[in-house]
Every structure is written in C-alpha cells, then in structure tokens.
N, C-alpha and C. Protein backbone atom coordinates (compact mmCIF):
# COMPACT_ATOMS: atom_id res chain seq x y z
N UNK A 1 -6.67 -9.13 44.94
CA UNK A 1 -6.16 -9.58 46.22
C UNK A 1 -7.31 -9.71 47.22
N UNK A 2 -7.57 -10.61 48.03
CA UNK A 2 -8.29 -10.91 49.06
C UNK A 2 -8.33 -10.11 50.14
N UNK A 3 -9.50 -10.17 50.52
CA UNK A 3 -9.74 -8.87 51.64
C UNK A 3 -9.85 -9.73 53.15
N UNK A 4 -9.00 -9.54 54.09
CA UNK A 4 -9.56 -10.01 55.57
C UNK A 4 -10.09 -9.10 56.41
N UNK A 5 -11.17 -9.70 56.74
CA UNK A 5 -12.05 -9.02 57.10
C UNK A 5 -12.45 -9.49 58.83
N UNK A 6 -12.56 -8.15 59.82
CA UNK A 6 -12.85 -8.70 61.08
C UNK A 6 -14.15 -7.75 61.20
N UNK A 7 -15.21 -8.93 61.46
CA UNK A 7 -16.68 -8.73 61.93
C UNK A 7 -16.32 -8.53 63.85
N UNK A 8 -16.75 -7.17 64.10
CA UNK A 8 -17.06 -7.21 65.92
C UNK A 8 -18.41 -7.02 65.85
N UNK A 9 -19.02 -7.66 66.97
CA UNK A 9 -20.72 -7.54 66.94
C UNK A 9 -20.95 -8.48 68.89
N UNK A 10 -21.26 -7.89 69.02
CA UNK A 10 -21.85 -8.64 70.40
C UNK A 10 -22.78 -9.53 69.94
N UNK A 11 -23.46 -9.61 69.34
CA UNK A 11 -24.79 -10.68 68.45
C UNK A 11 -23.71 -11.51 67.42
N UNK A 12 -23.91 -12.86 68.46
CA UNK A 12 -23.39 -13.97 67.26
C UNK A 12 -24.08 -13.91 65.49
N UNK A 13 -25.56 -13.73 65.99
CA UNK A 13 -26.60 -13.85 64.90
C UNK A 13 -26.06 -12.42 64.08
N UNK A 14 -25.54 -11.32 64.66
CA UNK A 14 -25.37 -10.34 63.63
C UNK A 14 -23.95 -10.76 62.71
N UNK A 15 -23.18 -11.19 63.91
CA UNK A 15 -21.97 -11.95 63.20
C UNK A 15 -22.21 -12.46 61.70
N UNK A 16 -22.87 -13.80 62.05
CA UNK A 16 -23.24 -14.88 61.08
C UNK A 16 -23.62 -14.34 59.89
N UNK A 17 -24.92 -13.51 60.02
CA UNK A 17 -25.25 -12.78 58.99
C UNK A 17 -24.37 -11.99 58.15
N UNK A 18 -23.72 -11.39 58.40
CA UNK A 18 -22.38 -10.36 58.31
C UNK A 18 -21.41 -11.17 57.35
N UNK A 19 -21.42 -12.45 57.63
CA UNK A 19 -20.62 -13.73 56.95
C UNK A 19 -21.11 -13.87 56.26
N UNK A 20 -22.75 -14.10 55.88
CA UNK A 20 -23.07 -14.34 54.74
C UNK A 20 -23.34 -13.39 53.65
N UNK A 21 -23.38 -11.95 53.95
CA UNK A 21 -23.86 -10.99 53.20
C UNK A 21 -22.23 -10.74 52.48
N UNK A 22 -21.14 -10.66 53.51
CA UNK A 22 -20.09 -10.22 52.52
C UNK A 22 -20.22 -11.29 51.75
N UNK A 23 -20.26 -12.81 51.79
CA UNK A 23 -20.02 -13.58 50.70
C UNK A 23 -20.59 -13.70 49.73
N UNK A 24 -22.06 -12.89 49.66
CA UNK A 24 -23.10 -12.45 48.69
C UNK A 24 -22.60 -11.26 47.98
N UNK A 25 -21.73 -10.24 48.31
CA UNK A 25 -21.29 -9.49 47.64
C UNK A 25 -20.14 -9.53 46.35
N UNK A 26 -19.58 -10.72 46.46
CA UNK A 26 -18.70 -10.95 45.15
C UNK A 26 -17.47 -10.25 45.17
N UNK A 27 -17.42 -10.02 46.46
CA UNK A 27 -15.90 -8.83 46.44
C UNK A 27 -15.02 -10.09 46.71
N UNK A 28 -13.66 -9.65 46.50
CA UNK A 28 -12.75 -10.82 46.72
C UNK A 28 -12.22 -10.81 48.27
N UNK A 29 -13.29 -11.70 49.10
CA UNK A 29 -12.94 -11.84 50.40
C UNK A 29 -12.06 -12.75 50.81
N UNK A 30 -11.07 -12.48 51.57
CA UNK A 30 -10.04 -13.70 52.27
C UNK A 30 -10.78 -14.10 53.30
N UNK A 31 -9.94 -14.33 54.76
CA UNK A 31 -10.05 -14.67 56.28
C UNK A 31 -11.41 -13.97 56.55
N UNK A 32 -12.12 -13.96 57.17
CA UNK A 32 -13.27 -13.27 58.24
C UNK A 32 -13.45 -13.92 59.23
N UNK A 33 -12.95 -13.11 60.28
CA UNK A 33 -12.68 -13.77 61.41
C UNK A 33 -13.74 -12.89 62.44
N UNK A 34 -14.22 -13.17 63.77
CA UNK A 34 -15.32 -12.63 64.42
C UNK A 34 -15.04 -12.03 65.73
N UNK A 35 -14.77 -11.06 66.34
CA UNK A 35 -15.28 -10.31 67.75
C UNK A 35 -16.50 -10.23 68.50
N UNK A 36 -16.75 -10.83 69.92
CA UNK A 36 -17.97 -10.54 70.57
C UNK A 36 -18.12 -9.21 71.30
N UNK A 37 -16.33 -8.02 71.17
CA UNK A 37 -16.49 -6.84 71.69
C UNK A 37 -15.70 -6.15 71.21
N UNK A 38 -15.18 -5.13 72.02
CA UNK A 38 -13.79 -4.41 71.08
C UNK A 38 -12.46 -5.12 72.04
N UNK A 39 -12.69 -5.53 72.97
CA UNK A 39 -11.29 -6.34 73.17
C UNK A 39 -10.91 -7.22 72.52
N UNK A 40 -11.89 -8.21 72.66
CA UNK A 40 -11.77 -9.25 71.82
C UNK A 40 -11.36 -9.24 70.23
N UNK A 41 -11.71 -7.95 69.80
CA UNK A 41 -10.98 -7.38 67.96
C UNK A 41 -9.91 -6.96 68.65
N UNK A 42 -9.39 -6.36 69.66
CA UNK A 42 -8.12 -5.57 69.83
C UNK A 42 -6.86 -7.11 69.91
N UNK A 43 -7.71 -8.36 70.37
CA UNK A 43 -6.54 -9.21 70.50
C UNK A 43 -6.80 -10.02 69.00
N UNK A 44 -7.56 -9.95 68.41
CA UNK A 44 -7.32 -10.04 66.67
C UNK A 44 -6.44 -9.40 66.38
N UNK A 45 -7.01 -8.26 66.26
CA UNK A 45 -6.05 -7.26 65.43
C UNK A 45 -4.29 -7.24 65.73
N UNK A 46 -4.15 -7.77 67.18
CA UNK A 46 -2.43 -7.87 67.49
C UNK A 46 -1.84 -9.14 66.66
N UNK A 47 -2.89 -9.71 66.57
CA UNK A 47 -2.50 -11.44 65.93
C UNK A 47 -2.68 -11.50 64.28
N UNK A 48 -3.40 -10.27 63.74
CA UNK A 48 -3.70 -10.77 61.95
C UNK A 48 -4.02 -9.42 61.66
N UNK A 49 -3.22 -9.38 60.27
CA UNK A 49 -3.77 -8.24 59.53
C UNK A 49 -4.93 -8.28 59.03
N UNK A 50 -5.89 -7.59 59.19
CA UNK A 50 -7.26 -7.06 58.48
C UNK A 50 -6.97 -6.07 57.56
N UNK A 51 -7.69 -6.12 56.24
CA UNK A 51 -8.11 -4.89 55.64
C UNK A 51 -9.24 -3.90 55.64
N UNK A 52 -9.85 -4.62 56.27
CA UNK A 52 -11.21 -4.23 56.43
C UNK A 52 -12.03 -4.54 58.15
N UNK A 53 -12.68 -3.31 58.85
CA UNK A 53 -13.04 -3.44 60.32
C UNK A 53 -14.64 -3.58 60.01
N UNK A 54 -15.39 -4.20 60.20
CA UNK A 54 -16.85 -3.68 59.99
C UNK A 54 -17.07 -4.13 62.29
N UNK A 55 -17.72 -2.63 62.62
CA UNK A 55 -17.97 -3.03 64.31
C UNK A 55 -19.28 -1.74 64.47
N UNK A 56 -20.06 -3.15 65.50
CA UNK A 56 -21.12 -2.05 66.18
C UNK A 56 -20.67 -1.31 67.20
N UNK A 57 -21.15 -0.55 67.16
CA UNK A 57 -21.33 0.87 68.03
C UNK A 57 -21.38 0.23 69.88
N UNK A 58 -22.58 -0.31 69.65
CA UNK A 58 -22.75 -0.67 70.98
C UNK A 58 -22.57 -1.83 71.56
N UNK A 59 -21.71 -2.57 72.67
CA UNK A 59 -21.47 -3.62 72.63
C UNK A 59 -20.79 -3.64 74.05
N UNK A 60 -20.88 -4.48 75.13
CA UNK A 60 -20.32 -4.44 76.27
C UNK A 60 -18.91 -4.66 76.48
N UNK A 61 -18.23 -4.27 77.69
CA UNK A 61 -16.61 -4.63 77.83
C UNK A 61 -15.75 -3.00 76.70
N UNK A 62 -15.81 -3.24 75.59
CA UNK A 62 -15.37 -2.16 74.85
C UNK A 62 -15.92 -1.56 74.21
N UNK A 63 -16.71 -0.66 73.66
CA UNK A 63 -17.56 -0.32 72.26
C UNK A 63 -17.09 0.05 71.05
N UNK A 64 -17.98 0.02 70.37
CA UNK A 64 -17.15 0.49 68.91
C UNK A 64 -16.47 1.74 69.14
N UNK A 65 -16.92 2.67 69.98
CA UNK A 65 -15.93 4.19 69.41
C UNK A 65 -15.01 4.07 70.62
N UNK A 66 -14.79 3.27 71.44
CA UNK A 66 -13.36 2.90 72.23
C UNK A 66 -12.72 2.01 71.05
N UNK A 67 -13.43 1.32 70.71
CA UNK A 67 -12.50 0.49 70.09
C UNK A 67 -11.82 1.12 68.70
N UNK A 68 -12.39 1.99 67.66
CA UNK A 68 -12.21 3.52 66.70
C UNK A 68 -10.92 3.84 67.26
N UNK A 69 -11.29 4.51 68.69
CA UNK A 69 -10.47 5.48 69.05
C UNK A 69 -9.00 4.69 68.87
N UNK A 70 -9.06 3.64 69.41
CA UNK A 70 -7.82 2.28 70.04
C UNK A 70 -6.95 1.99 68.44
N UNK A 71 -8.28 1.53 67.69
CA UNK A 71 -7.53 1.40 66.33
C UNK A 71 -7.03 2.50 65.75
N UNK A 72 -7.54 3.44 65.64
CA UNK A 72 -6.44 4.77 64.76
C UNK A 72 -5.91 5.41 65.82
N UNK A 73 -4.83 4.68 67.04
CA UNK A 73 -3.71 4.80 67.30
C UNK A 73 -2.52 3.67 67.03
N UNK A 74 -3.03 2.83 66.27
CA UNK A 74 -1.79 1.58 66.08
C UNK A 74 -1.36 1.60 64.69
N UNK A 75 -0.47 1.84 64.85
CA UNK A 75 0.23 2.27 63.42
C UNK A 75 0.18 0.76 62.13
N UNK A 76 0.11 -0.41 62.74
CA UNK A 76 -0.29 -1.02 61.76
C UNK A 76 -1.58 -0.79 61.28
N UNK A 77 -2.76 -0.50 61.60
CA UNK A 77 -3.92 -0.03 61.47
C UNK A 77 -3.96 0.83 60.05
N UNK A 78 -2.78 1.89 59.88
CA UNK A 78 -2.95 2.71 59.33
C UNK A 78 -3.99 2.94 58.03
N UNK A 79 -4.37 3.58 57.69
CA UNK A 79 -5.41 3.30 55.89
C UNK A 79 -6.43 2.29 56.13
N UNK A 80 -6.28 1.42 57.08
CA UNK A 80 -7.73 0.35 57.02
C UNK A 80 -8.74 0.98 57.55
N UNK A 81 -9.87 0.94 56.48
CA UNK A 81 -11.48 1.66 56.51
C UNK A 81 -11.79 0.71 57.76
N UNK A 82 -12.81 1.48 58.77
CA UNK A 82 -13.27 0.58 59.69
C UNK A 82 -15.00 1.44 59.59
N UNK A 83 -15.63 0.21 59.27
CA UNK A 83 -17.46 1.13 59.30
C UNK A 83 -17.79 0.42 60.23
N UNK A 84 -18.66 1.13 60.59
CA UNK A 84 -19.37 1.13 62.08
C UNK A 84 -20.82 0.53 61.31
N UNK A 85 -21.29 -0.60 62.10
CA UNK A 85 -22.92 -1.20 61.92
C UNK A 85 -23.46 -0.97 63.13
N UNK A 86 -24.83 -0.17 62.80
CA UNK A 86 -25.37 0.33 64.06
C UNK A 86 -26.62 -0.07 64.05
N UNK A 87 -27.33 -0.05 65.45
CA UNK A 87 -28.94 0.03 65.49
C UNK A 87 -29.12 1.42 66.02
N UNK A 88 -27.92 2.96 66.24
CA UNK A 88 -28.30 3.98 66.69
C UNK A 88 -28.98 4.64 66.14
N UNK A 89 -30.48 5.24 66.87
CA UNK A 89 -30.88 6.27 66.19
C UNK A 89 -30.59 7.20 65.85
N UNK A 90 -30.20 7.87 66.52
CA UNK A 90 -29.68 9.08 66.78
C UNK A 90 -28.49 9.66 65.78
N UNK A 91 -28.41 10.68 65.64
CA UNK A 91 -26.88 10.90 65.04
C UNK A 91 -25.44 10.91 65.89
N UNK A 92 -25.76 11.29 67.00
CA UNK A 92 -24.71 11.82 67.38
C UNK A 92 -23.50 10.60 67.52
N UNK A 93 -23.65 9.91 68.20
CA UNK A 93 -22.51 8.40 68.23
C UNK A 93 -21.83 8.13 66.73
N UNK A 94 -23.16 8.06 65.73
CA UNK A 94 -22.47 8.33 64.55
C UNK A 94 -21.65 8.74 63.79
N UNK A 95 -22.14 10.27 64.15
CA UNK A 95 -21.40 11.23 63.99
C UNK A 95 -19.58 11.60 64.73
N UNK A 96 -20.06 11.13 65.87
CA UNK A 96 -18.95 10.92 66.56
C UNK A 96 -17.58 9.79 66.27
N UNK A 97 -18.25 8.74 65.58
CA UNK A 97 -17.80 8.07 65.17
C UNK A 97 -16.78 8.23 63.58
N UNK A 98 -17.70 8.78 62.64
CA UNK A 98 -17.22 9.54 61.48
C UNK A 98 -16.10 10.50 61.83
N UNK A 99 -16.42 11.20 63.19
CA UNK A 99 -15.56 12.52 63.27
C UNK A 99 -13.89 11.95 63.49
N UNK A 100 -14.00 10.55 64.20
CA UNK A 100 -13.15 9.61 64.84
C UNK A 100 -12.19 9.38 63.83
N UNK A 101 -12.89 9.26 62.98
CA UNK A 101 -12.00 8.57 61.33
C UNK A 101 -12.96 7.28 60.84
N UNK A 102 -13.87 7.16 61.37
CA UNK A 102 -14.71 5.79 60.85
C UNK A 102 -14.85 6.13 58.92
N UNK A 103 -15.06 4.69 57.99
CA UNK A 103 -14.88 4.84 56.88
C UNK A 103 -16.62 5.90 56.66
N UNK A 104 -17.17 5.60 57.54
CA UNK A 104 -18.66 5.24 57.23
C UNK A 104 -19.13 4.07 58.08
N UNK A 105 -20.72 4.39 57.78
CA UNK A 105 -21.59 3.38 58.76
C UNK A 105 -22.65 3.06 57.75
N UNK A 106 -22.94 2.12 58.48
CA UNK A 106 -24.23 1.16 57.53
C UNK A 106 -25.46 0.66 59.20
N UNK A 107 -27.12 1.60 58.66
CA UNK A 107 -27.60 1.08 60.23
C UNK A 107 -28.37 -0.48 59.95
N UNK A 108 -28.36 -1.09 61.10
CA UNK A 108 -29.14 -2.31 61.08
C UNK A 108 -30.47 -2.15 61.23
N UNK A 109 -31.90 -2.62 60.62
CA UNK A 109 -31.54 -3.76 59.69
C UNK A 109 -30.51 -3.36 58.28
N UNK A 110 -29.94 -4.40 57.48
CA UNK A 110 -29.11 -3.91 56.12
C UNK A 110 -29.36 -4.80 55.26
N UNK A 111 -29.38 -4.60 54.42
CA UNK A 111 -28.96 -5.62 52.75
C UNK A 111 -28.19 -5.62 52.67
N UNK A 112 -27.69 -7.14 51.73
CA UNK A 112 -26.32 -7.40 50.90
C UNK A 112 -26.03 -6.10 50.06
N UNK A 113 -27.17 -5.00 49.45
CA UNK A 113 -26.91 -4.42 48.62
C UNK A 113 -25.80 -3.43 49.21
N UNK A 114 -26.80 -2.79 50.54
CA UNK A 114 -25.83 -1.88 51.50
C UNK A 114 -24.61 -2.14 52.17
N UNK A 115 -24.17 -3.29 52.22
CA UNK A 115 -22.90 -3.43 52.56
C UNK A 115 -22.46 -3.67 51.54
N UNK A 116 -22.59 -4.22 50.45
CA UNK A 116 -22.03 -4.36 48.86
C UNK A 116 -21.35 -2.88 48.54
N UNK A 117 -22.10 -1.71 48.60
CA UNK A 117 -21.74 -0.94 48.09
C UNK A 117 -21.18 0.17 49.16
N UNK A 118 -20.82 0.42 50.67
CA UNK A 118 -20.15 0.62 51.95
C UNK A 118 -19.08 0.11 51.15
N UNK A 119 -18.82 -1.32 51.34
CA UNK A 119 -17.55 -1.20 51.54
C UNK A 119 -16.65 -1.31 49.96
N UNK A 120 -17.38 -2.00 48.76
CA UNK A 120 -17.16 -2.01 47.74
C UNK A 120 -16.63 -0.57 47.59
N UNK A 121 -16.70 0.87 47.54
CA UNK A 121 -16.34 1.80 47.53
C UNK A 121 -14.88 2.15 48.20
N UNK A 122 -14.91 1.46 49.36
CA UNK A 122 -13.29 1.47 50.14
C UNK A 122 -12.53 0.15 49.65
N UNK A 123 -13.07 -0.26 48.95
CA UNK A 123 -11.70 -1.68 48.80
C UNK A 123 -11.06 -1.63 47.13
C-alpha cells in the first residue's frame, strides 16, 4: 500500500530534495504533498490523510515541536510516525521532540540512505 507523505520545511530547496530522496528510496510512496510551516501542514493534515510526517524543527509562524505537540492531539493523527529533519545542534529540541512522541529524527545534511532506513523501519 502507498505511503502519503507530508514534507514541512520552510526551504522550498529542502522540500524538493526531500521529493527526490523518498523517490530514491523504493518504498511504496503515494501523494507527497509540501508545508512551508506547521500551519500550513496543520491545514493539510485537516484536508488528507498522511501516513507519514517528515518536519523541521525550526521554521517560522509554527515550528516543528508546536506543530508535534498539535499533531498528537488529533485523533486522526493517531499511530502516524512523524520524524523531525533538523539542522539542530544541540540535543535538547531533539530530545524534546522524541520526548513529544516524534518517530525519530534524521539531521541535515542527509542521504537517501538515511532517510531510506528512518523511515523504512516505521512503514
């Protein structure tokens, strides 16, 4: 079964990329549709089921761990892995993020390999 997948990224260019690496991975992808914040996924997410969240951390208007927090309160949400793509150094946002319910994170820069096998493991 096909996976839909919503890319959030403030960087069109991280977007794009993101498009091409899942399609390098060979997993059976459906829809991938794109967010420039976490609002902008929050009015996805009211309009289409996703199975899959991949969102950065940092991003203006909403961020990834508002937007975490937002998604594992909507009960359609339920069971969908959401990983966080980061440029954070640090642990803690990370961490914070994991503690949230995130599936996992993958930091930027990444390979097809590293998201191949992120999310290949949850699907």
């Amino acid at each position: 079964m096909a996976l839909d997948i919503l890319i959030v990224d403030d960087s069109a260019a991280i977007r794009k990329i993101l498009q091409r690496v899942l399609r390098q991975t060979e997993l059976p992808i459906g829809e991938v549709m794109e967010a420039g914040d976490g609002l902008e996924a929050l009015a996805a997410l009211e309009k289409h089921k996703f199975g899959l969240v991949l969102s950065d951390i940092n991003m203006p208007n909403m961020d990834g761990i508002q937007l975490l927090t937002r998604i594992k309160e909507m009960d359609s949400m339920k069971g969908v892995p959401i990983v966080m793509i980061t440029t954070e150094g640090g642990q803690g946002k990370v961490m914070e993020a994991v503690q949230l319910g995130a599936a996992g994170y993958v930091r930027k820069p990444f390979t097809a390999d590293q998201i191949k096998e992120k999310i290949g493991s949850l699907v």
